[in-house]
Protein backbone atom coordinates (compact mmCIF):
# COMPACT_ATOMS: atom_id res chain seq x y z
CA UNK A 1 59.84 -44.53 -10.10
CA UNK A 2 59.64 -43.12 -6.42
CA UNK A 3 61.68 -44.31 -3.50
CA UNK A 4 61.47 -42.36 -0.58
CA UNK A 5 58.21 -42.79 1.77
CA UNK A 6 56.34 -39.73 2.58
CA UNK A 7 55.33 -38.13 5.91
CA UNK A 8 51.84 -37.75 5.79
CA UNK A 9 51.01 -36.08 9.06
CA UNK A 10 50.50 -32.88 7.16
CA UNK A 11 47.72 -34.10 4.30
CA UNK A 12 44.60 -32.60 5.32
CA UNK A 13 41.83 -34.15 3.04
CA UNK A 14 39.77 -36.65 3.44
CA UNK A 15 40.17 -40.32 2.03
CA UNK A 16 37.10 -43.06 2.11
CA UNK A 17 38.23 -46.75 1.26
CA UNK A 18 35.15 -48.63 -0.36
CA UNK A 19 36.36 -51.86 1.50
CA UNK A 20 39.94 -52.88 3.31
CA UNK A 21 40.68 -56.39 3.30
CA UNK A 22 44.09 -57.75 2.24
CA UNK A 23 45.35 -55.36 -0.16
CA UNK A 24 43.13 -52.47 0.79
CA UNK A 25 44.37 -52.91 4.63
CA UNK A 26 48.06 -52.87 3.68
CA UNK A 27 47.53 -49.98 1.93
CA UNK A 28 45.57 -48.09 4.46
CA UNK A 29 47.84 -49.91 7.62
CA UNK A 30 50.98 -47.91 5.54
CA UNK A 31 49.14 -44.78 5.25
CA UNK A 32 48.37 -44.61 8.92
CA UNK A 33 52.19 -45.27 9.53
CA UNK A 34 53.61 -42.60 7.24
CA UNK A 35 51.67 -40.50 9.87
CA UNK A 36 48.50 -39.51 8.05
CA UNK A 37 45.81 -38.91 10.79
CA UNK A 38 43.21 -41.53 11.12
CA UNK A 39 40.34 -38.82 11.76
CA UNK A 40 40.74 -37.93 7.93
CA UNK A 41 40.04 -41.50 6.75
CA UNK A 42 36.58 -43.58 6.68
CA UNK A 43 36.63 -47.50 5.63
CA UNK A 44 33.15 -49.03 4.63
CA UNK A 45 33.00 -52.76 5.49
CA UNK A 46 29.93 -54.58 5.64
CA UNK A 47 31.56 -56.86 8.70
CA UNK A 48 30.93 -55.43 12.41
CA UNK A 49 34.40 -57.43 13.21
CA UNK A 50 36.56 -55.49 10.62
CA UNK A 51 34.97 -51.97 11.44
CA UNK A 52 35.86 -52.40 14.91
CA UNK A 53 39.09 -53.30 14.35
CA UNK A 54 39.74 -49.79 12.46
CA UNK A 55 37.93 -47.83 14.85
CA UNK A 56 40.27 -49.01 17.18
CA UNK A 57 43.45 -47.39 15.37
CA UNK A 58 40.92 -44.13 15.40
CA UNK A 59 39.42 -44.58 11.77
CA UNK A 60 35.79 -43.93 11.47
CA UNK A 61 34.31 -47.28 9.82
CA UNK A 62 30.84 -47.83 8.80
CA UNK A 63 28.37 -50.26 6.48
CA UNK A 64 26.98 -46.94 4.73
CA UNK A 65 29.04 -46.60 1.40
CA UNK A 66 26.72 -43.77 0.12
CA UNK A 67 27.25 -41.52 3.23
CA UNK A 68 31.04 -42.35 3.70
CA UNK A 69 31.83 -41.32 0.32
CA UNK A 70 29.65 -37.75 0.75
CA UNK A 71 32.70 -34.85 0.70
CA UNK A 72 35.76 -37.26 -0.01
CA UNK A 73 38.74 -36.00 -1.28
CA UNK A 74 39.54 -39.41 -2.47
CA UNK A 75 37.79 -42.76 -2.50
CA UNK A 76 39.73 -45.93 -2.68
CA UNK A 77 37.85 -49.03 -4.26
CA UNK A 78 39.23 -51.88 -2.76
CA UNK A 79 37.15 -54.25 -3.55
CA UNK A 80 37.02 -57.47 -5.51
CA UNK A 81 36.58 -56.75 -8.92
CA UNK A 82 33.05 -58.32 -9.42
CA UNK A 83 31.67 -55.62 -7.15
CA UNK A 84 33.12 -52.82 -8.16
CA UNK A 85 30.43 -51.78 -10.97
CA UNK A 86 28.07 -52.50 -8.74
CA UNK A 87 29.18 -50.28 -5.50
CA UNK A 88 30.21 -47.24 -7.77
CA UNK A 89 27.11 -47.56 -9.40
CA UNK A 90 25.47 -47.34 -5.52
CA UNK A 91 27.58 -44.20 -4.36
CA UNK A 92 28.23 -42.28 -7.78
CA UNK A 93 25.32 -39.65 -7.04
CA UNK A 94 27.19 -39.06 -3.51
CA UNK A 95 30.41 -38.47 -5.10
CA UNK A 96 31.54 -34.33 -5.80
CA UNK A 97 32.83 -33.68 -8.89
CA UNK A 98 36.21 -33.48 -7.88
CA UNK A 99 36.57 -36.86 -5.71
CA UNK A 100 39.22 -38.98 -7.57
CA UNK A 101 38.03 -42.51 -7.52
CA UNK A 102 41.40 -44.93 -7.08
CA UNK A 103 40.36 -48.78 -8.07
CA UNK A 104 43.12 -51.16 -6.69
CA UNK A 105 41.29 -53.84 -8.40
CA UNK A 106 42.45 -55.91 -10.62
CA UNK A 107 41.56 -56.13 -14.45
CA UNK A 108 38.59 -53.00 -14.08
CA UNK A 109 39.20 -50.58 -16.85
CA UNK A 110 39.57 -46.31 -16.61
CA UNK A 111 36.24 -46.72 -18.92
CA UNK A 112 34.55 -48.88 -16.37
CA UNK A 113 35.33 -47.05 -13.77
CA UNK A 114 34.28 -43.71 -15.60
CA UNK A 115 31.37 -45.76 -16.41
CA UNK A 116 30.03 -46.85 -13.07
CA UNK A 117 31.31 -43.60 -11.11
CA UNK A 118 30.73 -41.02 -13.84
CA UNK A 119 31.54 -39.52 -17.28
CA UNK A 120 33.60 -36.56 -16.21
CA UNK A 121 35.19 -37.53 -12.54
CA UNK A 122 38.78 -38.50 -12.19
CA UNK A 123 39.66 -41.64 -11.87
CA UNK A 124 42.87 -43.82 -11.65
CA UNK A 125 43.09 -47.36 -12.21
CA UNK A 126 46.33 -49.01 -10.19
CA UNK A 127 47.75 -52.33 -10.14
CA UNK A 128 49.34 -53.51 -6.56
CA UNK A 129 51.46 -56.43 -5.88
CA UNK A 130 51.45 -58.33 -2.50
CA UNK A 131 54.82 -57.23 -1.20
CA UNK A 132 52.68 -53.96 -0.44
CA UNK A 133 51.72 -55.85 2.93
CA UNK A 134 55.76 -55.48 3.94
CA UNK A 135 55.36 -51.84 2.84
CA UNK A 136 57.79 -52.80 -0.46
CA UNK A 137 55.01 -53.25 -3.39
CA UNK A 138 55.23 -51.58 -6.85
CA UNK A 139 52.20 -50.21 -7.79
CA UNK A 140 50.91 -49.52 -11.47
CA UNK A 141 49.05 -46.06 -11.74
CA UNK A 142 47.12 -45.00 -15.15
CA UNK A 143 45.16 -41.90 -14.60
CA UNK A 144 41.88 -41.16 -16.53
CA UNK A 145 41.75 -38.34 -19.08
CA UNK A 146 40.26 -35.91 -16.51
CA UNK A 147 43.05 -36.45 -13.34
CA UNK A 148 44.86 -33.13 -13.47
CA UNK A 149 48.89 -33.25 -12.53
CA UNK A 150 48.00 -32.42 -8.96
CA UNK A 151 45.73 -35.29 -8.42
CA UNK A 152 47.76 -37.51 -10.16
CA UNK A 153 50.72 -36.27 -7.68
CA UNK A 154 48.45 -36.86 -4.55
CA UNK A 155 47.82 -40.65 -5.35
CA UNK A 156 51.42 -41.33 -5.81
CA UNK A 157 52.57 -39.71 -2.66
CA UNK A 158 50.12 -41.28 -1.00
CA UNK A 159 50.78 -45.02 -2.41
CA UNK A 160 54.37 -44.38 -1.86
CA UNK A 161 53.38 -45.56 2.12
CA UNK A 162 53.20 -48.75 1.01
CA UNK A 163 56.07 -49.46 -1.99
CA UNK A 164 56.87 -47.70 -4.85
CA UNK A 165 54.94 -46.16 -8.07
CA UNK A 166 55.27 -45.91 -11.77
CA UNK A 167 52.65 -44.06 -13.83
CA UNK A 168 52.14 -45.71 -17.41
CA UNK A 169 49.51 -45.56 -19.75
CA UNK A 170 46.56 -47.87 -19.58
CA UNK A 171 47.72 -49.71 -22.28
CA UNK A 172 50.67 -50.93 -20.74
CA UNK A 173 48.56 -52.64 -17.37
CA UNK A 174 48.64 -55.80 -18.73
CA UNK A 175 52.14 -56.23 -19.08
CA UNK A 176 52.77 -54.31 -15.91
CA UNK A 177 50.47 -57.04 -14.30
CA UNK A 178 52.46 -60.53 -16.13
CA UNK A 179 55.47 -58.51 -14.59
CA UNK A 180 55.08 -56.79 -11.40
CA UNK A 181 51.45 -58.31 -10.00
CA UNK A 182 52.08 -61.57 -10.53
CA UNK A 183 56.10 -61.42 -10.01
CA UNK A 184 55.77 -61.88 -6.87
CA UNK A 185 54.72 -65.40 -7.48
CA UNK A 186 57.61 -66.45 -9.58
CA UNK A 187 60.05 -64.97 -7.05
CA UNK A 188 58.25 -67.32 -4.20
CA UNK A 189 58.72 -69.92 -7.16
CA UNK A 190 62.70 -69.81 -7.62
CA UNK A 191 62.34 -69.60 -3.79
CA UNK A 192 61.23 -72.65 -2.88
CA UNK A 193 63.11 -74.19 -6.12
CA UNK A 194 66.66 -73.02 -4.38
CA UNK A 195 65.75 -74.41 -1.23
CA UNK A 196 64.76 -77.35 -2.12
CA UNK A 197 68.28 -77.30 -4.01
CA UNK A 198 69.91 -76.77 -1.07
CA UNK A 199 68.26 -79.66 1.09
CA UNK A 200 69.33 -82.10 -1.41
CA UNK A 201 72.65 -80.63 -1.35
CA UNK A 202 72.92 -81.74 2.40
CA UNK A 203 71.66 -78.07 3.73
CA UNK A 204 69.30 -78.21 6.70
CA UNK A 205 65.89 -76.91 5.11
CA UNK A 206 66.25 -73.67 7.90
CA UNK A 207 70.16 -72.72 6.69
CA UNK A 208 68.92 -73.46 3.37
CA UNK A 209 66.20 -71.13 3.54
CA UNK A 210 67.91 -68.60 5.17
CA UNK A 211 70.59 -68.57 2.90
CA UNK A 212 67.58 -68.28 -0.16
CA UNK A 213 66.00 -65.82 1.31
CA UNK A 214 69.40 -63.79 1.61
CA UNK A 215 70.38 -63.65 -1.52
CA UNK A 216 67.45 -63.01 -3.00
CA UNK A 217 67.16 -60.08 -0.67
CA UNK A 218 70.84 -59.12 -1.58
CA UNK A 219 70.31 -59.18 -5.39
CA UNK A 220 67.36 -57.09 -5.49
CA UNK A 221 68.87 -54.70 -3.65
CA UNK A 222 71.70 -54.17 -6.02
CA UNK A 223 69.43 -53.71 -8.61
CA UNK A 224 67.58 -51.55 -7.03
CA UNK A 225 69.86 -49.12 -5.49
CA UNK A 226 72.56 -49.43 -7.70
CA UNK A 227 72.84 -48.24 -11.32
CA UNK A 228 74.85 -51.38 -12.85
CA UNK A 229 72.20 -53.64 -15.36
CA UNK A 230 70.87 -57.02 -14.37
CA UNK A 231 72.98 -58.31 -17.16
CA UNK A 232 76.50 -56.59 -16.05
CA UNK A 233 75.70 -57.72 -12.63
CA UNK A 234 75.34 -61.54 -13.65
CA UNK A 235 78.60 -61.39 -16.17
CA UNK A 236 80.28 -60.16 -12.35
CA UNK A 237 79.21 -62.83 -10.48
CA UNK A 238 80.56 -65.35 -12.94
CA UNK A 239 84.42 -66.12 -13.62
CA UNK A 240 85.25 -67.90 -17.00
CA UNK A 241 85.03 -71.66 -16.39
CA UNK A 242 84.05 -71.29 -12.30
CA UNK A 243 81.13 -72.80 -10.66
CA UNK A 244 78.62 -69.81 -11.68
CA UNK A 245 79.43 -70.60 -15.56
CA UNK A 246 78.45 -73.92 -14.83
CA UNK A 247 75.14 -73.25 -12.86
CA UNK A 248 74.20 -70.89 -15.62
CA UNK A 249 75.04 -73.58 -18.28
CA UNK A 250 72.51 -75.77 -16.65
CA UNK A 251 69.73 -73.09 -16.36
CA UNK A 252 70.90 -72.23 -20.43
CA UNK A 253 70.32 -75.73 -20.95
CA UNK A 254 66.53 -75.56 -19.29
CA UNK A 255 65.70 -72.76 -21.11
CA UNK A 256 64.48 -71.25 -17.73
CA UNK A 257 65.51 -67.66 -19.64
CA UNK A 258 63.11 -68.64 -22.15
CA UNK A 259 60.71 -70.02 -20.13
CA UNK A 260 60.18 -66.71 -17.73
CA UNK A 261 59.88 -64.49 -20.76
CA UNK A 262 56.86 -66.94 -21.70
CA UNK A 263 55.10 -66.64 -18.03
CA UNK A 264 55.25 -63.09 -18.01
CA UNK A 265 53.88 -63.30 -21.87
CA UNK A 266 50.70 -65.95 -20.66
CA UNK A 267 50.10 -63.59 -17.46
CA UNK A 268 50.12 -60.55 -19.85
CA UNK A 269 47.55 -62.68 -22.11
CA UNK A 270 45.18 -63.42 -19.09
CA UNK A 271 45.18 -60.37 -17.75
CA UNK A 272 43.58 -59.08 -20.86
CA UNK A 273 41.21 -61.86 -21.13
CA UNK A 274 40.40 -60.83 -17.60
CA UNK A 275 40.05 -57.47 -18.05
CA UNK A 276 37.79 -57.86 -21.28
């Protein structure tokens, strides 16, 4: 997994994004912060509102997918995933040979995109979580059979703007997805579930949510920049017969262990139905 986030002032190719709303935005919003120059990036967007709002942070933005993608480097589908057979079907004889097409959408397959973009052009299939709009997501990368190391390298750096990356094989984006793209969503779950805790507790709902939002903020970062295991870290937090044993009885009790292994397990299932 990477860490660090790149400077980007010195990439010099050129990068089209087929479409930057929510996800697509963040992404591109954390590129142009890591310093890569606008004037090497196009966004397509068939709203007049959205392509002036890039043009004024210096991007060129236009409704003409065909042309934009003409001598890209890269080309980012950011799309939803209904359209994105149709669109790469629309610009694949304006793609070079060498353009790697990058889908950030959700449940579209390496073969669909080799499908719809074509037979022997690199492509890499990602899956992005939400926290990528705070410049924090973790993003999912599976490159197609004919992304050489280089271009693999290229995406990563370049997603790194906006989170973090791990590079598995295809077969492992539905898991990835119960766990890390939908996470986010049982984080925001215990969330609300603490501060609700602490209201009833007598907390003021803001101290309440402050204090929520703290710890969960604290945690994760001793997981993350530590090296001590979720599990060590838990058995330190709790003295024999103190009031963490006893919370942790009553979550034991709940089965809430039990229970998150199951969400990620039905998210895993769906996003293979999805992806089907």
């Amino acid at each position: 997994m990477t860490t660090d986030t790149p400077d980007l002032s010195d990439f010099d190719g050129r990068i089209v994004f087929l479409g930057a709303g929510v996800m697509g935005g963040a992404v591109l919003s954390g590129l142009l912060e890591a310093g890569l120059p606008p004037e090497h990036v196009t966004v397509t967007d068939p709203s007049e509102e959205a392509r002036a709002r890039w043009s004024e942070r210096g991007v060129e933005a236009t409704a003409d997918n065909e042309t934009a993608v003409e001598g890209a480097d890269i080309v980012v589908v950011a799309l939803k995933p209904y359209l994105v057979a149709e669109v790469l079907d629309e610009v694949a004889g304006s793609l070079g040979r060498d353009t790697v097409v990058v889908s950030l959408a959700a449940g579209v397959t390496l073969a669909t995109l080799q499908e719809h973009a074509g037979a022997q052009l690199p492509v890499v299939r990602v899956m992005p979580n939400t926290p990528a709009l705070v410049g924090e997501g973790m993003f999912v990368v599976s490159p197609g059979a004919h992304c050489t190391d280089e271009q693999v390298a290229t995406v990563d750096r370049l997603l790194q703007a906006c989170g973090h990356t791990e590079v598995v094989a295809e077969s492992m984006q539905d898991a990835a997805t119960g766990l890390s793209g939908s996470g986010p969503a049982y984080v925001f779950y215990v969330a609300d579930a603490l501060i609700e805790a602490g209201v009833l507790e007598g907390l003021s709902r803001p101290v309440a949510t402050r204090l929520a939002e703290q710890t969960l903020l604290g945690a994760a970062t001793m997981l993350r920049d530590g090296d001590t295991p979720a599990a060590i870290l838990r058995e330190q937090v709790t003295s024999p017969g103190g009031s963490t044993a006893a919370a942790l009885r009553a979550l034991d009790r709940g089965a809430v262990r039990y229970h998150l292994i199951e969400a990620v397990g039905a998210a895993t299932r769906r996003s293979a139905e999805l992806g089907d």
